[in-house]
C-alpha atoms as a PDB file:
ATOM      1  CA  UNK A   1     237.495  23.737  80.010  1.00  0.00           C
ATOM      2  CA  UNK A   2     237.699  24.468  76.175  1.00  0.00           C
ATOM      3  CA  UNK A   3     239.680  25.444  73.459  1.00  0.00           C
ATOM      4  CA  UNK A   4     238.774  26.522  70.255  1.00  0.00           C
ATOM      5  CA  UNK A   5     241.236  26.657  67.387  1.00  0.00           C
ATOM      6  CA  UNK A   6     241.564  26.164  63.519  1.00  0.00           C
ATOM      7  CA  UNK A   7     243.171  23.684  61.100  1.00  0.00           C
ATOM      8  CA  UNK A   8     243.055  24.267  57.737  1.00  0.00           C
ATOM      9  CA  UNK A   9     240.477  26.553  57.169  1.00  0.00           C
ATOM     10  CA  UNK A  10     238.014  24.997  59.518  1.00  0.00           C
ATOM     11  CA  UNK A  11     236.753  25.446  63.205  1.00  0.00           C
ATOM     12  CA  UNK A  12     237.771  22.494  65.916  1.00  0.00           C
ATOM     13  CA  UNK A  13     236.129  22.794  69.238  1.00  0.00           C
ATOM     14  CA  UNK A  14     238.335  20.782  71.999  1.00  0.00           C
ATOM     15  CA  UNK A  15     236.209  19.698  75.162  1.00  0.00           C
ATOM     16  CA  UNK A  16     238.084  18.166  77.977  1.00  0.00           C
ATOM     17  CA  UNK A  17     235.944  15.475  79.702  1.00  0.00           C
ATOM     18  CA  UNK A  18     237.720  14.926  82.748  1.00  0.00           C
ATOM     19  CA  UNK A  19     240.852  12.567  83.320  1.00  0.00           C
ATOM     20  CA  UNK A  20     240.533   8.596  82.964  1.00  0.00           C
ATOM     21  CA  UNK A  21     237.838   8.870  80.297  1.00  0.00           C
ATOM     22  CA  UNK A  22     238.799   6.286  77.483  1.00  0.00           C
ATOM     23  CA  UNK A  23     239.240   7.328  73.570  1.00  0.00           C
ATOM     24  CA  UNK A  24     236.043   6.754  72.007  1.00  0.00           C
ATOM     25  CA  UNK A  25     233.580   7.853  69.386  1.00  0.00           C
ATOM     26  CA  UNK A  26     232.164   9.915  71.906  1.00  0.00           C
ATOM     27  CA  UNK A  27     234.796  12.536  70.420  1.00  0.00           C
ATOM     28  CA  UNK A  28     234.332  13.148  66.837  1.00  0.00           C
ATOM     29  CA  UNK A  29     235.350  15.815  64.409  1.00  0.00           C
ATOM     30  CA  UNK A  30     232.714  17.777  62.304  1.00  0.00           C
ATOM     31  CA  UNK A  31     233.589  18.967  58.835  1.00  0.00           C
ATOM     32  CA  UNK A  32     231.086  21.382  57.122  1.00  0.00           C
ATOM     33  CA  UNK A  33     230.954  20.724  53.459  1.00  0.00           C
ATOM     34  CA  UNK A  34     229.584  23.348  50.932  1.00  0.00           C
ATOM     35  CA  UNK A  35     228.441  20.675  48.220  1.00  0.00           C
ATOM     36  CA  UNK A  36     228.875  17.245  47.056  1.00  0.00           C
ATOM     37  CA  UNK A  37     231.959  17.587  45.699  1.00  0.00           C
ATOM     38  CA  UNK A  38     233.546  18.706  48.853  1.00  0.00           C
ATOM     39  CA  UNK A  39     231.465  15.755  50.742  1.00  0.00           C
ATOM     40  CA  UNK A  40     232.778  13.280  48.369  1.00  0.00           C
ATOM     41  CA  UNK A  41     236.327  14.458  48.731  1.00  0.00           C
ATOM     42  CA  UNK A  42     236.161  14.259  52.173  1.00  0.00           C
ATOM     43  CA  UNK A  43     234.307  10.966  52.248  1.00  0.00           C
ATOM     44  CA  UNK A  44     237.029   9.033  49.978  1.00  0.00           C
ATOM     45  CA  UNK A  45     239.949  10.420  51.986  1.00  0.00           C
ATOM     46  CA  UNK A  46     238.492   9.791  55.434  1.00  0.00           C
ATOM     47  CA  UNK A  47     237.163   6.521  55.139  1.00  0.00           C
ATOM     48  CA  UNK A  48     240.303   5.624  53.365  1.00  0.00           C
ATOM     49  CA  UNK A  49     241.291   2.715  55.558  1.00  0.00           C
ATOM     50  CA  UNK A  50     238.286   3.429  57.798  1.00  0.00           C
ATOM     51  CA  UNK A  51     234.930   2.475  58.404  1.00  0.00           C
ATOM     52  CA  UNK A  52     231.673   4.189  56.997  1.00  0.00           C
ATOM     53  CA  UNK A  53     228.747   4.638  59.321  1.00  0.00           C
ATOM     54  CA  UNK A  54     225.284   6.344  59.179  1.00  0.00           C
ATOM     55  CA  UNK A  55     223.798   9.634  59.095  1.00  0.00           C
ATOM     56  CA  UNK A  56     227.037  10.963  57.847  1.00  0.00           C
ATOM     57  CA  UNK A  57     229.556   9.311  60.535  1.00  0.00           C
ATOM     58  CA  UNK A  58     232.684   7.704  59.724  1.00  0.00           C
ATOM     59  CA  UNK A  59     235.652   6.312  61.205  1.00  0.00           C
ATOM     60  CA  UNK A  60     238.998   7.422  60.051  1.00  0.00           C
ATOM     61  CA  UNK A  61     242.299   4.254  59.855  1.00  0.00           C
ATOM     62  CA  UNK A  62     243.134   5.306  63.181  1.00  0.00           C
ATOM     63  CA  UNK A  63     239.817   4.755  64.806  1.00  0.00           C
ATOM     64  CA  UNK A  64     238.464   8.535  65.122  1.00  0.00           C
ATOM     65  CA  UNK A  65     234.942   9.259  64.179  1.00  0.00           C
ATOM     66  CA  UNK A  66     234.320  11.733  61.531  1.00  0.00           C
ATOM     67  CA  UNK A  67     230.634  13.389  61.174  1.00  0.00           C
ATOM     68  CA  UNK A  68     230.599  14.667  57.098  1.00  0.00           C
ATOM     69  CA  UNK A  69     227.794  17.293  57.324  1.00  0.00           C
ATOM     70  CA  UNK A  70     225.749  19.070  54.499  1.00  0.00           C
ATOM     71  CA  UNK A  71     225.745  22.886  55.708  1.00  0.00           C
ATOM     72  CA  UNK A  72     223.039  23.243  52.693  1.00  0.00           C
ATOM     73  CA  UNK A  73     220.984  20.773  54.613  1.00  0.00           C
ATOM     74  CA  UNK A  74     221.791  21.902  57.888  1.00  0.00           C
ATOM     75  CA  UNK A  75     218.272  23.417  58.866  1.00  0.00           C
ATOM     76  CA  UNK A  76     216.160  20.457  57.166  1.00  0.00           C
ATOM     77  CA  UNK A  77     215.541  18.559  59.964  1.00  0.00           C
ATOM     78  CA  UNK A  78     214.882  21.329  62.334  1.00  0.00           C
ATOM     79  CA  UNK A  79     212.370  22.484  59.698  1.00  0.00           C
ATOM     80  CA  UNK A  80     209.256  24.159  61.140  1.00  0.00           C
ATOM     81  CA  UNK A  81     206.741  21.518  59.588  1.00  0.00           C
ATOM     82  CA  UNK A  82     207.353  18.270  60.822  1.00  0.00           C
ATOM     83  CA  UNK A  83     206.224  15.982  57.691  1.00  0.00           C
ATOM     84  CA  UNK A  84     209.645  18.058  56.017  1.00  0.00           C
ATOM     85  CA  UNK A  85     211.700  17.628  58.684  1.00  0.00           C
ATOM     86  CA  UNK A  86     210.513  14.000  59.590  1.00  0.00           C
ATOM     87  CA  UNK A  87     211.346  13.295  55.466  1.00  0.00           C
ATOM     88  CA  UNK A  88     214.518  13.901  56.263  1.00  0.00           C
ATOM     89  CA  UNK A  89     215.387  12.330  58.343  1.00  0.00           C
ATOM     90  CA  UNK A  90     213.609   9.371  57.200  1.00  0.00           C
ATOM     91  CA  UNK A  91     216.060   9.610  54.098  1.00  0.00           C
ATOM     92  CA  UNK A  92     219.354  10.833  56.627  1.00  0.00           C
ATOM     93  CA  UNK A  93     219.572   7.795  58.606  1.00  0.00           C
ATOM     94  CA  UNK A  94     220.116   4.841  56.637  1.00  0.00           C
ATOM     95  CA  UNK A  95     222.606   7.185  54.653  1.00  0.00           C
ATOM     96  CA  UNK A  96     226.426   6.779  55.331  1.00  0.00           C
ATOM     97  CA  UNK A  97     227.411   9.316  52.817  1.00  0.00           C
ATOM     98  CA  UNK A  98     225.515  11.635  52.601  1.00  0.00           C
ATOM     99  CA  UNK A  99     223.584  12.649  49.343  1.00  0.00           C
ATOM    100  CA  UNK A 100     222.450  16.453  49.140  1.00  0.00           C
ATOM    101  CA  UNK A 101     220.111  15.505  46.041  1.00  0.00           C
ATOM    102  CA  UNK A 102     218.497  12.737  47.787  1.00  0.00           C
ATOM    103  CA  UNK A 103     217.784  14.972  51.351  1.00  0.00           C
ATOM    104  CA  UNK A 104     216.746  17.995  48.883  1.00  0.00           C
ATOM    105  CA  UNK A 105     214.177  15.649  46.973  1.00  0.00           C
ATOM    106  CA  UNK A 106     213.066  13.864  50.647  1.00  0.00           C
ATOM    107  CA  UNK A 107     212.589  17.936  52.089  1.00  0.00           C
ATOM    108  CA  UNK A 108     210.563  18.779  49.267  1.00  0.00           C
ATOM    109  CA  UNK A 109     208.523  15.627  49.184  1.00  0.00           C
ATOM    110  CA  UNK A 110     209.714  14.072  46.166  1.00  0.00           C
END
């Protein structure tokens, strides 16, 4: 049981878990940002009220969980050589925000 549908220009995939499962950060929303200045923009206005996270995760004022997410660094970590992809990821996880020059430097070893 799915649904697939879009709000404002982006993709939402809707899972139903089954009945009696609680609200939690379980469920989170993905939005697929094309540079910095669209992760920042998003970053501000979610976290507005909210709380920031790692690896990209936030929580918006009304308690749902928000994963900000690079598409330029999308196939990084699934790199083919694992000293790249292990780099970052090494920089990704203490990150809340993420930082497309800092995960571009940390895939090219720099």
């Amino acid at each position: 049981m799915a649904a697939a549908f879009r709000v404002a220009g982006h993709d939402i995939v809707a899972l139903n878990g089954s009945p009696g499962i609680p609200f939690s950060q379980a469920v989170s929303f993905a939005v697929n940002c094309r540079n910095q200045k669209e992760i920042d923009r998003y970053w501000e206005r979610l976290s507005n009220g909210g709380k920031e996270q790692r690896c990209g995760r936030l929580k918006d004022r009304f308690g749902v969980s928000w994963q900000i997410i690079p598409s330029a660094i999308t196939r990084m970590p699934g790199d083919p050589d694992p000293e790249m992809a292990a780099r970052v990821m090494k920089a990704m996880l203490p990150m809340a925000k993420p930082d497309i020059g800092a995960l571009t430097r940390a895939y090219k070893g720099k």
